[in-house]
N, C-alpha and C. Protein backbone atom coordinates (compact mmCIF):
# COMPACT_ATOMS: atom_id res chain seq x y z
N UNK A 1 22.14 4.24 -2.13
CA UNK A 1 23.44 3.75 -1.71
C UNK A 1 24.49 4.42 -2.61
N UNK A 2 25.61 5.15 -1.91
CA UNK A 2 26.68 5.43 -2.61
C UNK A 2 27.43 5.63 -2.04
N UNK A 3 28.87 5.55 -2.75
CA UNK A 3 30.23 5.53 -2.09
C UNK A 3 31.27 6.22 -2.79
N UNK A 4 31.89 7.22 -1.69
CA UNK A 4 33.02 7.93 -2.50
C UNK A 4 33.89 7.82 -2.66
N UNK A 5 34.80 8.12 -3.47
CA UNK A 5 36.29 8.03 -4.30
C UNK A 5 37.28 8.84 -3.31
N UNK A 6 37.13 9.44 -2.08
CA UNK A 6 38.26 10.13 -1.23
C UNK A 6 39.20 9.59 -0.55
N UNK A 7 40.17 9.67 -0.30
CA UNK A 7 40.94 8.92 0.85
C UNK A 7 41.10 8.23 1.17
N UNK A 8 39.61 8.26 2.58
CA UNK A 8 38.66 7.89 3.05
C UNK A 8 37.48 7.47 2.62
N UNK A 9 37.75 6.38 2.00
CA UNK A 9 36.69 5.63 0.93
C UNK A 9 35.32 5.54 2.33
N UNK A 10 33.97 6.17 1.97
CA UNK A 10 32.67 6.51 2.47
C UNK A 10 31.77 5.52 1.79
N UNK A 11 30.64 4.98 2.69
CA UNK A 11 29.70 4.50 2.30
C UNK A 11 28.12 5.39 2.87
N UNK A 12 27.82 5.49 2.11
CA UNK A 12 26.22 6.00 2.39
C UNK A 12 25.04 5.58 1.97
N UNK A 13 24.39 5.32 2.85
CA UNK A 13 23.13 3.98 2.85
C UNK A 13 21.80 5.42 3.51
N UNK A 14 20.66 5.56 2.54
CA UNK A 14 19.58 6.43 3.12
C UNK A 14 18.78 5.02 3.19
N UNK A 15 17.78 5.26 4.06
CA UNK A 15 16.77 3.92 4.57
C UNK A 15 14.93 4.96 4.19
N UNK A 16 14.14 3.60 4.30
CA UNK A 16 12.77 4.62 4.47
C UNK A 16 12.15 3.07 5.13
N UNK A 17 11.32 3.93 6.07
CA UNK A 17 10.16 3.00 6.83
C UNK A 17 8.95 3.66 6.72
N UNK A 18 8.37 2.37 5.87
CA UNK A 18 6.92 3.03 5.45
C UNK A 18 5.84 3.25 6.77
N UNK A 19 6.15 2.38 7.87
CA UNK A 19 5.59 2.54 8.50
C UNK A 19 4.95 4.01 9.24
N UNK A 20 5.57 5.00 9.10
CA UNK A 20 5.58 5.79 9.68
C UNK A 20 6.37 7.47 8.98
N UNK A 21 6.84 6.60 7.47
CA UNK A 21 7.76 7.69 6.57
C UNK A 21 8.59 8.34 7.06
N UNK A 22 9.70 7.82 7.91
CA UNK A 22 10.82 8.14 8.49
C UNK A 22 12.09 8.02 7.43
N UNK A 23 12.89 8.86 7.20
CA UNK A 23 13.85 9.07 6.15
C UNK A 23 14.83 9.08 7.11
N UNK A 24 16.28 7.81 7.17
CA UNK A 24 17.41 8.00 7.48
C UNK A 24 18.15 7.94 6.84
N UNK A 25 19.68 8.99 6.91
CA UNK A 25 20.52 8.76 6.08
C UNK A 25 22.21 8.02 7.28
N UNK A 26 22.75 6.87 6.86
CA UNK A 26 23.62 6.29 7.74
C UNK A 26 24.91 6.19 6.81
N UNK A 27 25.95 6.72 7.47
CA UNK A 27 27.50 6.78 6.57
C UNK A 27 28.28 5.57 7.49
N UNK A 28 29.32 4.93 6.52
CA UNK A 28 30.21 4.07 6.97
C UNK A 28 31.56 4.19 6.46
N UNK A 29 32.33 4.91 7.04
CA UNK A 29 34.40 5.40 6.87
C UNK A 29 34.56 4.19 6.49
N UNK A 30 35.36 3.65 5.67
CA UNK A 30 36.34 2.61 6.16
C UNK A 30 37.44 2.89 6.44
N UNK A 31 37.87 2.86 7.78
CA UNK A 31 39.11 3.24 8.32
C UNK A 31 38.80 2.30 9.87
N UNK A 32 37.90 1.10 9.63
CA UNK A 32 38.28 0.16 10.62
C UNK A 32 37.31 0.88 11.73
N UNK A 33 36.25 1.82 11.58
CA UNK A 33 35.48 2.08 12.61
C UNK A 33 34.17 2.01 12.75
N UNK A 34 33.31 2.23 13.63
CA UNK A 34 31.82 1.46 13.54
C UNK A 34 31.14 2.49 12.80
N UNK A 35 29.49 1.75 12.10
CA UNK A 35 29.02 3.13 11.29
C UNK A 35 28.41 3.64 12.66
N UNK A 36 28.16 5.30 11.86
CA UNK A 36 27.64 6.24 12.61
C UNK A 36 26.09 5.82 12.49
N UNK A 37 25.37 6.10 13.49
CA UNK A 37 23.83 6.17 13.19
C UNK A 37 23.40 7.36 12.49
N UNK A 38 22.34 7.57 12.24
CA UNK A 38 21.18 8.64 11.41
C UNK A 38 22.18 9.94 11.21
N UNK A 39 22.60 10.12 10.00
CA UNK A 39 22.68 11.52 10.30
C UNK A 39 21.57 12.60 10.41
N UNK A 40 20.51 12.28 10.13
CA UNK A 40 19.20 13.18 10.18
C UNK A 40 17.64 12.11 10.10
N UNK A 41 16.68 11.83 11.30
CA UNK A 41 15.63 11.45 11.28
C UNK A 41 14.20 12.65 10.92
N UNK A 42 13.64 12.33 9.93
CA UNK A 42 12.55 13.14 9.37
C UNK A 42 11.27 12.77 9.94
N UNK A 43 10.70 12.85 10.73
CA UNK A 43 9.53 11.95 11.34
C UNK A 43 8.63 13.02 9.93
N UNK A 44 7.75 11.97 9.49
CA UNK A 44 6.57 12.50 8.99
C UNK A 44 5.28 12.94 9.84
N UNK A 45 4.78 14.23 9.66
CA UNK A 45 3.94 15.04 10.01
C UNK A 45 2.52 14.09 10.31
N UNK A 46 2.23 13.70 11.35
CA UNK A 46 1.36 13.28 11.73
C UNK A 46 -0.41 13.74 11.31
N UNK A 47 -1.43 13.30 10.83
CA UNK A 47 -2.23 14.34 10.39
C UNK A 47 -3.31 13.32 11.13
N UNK A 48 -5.12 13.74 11.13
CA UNK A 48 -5.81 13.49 11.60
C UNK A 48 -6.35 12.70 10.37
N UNK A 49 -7.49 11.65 10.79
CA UNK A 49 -8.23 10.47 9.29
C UNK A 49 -8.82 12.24 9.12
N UNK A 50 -9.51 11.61 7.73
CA UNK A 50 -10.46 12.69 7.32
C UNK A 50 -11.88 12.30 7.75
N UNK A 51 -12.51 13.36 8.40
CA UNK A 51 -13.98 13.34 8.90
C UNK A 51 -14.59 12.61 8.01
N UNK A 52 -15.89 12.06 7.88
CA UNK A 52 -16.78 11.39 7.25
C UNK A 52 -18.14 12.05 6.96
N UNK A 53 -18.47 12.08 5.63
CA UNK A 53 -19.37 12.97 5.88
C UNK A 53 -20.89 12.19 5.91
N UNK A 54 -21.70 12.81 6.39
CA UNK A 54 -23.46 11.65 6.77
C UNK A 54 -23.12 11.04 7.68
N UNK A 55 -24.38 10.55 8.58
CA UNK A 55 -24.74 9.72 9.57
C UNK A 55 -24.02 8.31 9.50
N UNK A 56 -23.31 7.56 9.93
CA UNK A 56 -23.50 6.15 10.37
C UNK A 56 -24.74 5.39 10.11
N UNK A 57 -25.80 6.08 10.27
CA UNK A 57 -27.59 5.01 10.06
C UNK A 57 -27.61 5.68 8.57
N UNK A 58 -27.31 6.38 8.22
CA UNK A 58 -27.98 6.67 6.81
C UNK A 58 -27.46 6.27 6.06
N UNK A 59 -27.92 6.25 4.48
CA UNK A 59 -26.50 6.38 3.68
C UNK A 59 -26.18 7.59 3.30
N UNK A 60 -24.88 6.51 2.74
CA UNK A 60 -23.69 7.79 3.01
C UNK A 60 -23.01 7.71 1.51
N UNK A 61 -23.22 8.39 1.14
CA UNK A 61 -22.83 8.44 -0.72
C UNK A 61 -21.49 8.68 -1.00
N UNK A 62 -20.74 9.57 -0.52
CA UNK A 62 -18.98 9.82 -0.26
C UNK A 62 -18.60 8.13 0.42
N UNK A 63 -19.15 7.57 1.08
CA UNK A 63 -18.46 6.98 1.13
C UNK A 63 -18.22 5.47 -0.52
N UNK A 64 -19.59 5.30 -0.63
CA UNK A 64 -19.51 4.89 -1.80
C UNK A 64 -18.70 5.50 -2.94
N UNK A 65 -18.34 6.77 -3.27
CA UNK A 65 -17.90 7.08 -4.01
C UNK A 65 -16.60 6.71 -4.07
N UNK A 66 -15.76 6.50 -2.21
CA UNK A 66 -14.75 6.26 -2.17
C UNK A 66 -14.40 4.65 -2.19
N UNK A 67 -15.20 3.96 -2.26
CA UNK A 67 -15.07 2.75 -2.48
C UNK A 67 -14.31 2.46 -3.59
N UNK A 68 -15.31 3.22 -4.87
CA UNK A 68 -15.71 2.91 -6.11
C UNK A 68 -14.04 3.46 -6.29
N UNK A 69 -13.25 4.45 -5.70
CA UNK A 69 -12.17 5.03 -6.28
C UNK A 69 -11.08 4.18 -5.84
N UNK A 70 -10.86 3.27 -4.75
CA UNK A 70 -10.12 2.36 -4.21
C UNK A 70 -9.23 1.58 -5.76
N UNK A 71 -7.85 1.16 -5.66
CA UNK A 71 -7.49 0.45 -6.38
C UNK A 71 -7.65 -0.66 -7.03
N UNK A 72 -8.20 -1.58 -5.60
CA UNK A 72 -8.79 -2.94 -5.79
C UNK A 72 -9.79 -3.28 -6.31
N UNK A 73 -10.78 -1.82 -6.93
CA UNK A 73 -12.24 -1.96 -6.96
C UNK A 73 -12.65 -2.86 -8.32
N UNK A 74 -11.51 -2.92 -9.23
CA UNK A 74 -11.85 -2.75 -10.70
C UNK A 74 -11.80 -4.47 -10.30
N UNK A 75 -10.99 -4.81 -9.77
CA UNK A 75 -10.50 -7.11 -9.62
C UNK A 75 -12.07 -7.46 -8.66
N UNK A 76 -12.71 -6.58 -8.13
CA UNK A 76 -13.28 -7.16 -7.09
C UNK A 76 -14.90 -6.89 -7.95
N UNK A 77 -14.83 -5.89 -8.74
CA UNK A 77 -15.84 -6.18 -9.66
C UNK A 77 -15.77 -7.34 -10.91
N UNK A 78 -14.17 -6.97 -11.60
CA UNK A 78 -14.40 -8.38 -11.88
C UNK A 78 -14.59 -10.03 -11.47
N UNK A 79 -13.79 -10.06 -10.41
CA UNK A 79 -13.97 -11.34 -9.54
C UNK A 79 -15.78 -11.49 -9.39
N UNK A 80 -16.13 -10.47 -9.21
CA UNK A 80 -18.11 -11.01 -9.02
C UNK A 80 -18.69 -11.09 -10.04
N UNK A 81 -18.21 -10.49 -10.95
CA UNK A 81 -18.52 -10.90 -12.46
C UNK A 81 -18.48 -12.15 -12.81
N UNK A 82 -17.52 -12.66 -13.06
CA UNK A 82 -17.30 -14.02 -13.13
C UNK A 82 -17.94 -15.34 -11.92
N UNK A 83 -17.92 -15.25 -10.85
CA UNK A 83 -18.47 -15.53 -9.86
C UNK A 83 -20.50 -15.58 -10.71
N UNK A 84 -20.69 -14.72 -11.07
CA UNK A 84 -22.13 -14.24 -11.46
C UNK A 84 -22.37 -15.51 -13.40
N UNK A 85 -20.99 -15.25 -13.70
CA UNK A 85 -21.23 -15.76 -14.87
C UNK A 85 -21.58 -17.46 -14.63
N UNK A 86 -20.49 -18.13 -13.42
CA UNK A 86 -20.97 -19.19 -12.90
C UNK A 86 -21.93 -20.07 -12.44
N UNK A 87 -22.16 -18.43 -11.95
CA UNK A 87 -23.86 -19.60 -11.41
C UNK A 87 -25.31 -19.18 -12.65
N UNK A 88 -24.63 -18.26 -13.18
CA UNK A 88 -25.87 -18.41 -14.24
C UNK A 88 -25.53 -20.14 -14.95
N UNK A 89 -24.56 -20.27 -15.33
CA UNK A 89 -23.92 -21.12 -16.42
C UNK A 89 -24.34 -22.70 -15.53
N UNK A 90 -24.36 -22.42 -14.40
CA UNK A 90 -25.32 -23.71 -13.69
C UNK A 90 -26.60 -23.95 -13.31
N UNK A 91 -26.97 -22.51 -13.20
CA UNK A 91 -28.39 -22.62 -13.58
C UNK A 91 -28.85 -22.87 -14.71
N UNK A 92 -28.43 -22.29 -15.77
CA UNK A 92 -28.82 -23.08 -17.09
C UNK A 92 -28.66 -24.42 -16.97
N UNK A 93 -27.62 -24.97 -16.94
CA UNK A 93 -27.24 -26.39 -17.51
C UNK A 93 -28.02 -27.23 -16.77
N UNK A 94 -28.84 -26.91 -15.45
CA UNK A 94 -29.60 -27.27 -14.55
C UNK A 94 -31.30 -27.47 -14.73
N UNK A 95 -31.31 -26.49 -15.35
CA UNK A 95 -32.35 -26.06 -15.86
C UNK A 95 -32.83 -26.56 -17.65
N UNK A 96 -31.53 -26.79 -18.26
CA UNK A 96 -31.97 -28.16 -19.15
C UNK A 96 -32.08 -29.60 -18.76
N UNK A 97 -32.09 -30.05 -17.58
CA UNK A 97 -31.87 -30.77 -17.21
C UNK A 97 -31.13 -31.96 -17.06
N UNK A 98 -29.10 -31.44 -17.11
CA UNK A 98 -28.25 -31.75 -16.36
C UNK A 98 -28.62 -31.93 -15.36
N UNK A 99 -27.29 -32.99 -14.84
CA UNK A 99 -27.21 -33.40 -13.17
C UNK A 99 -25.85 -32.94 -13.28
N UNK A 100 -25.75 -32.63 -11.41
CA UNK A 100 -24.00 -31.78 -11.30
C UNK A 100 -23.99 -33.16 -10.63
């Protein structure tokens, strides 16, 4: 967002939609008139998924690998960690013979 010091005091507003990575840029005069739409729409370059490599029935080791590289991977190992520490920690206490 920015606005200039001319005259014709300008407003300029660029937008982004992730949906689809479309870049607009929209100006507004003030001189009492409506804004203009887009001065320029960028459609982002459409591309194909990436192939997969191995069978569907087999395993498939790339895909594991890409698991393991995912952002979420590191909370979702810890989340089962803990999950794991639980039920040991009731099996013990169970196994001295606590009642839950």
């Amino acid at each position: 967002m920015a606005v200039t010091g001319d005259a014709l005091p300008t407003l300029v507003v660029a937008t982004f939609r992730p949906t689809d990575h479309a870049v607009a840029v929209w100006t507004y005069r003030d001189a009492g008139g409506k804004p203009q739409g887009p001065a320029a729409v960028s459609a982002a370059p459409r591309t194909a998924p990436p192939a997969r490599a191995g069978s569907r029935s087999g395993f498939n080791l790339l895909g594991w690998v890409a698991w393991f590289a995912r952002p979420e991977t590191p909370y979702l190992v810890l989340g089962l960690a803990a999950l794991g520490v639980i039920v040991l920690a009731a099996f013990a206490y169970l196994r001295r013979g606590g009642q839950l």
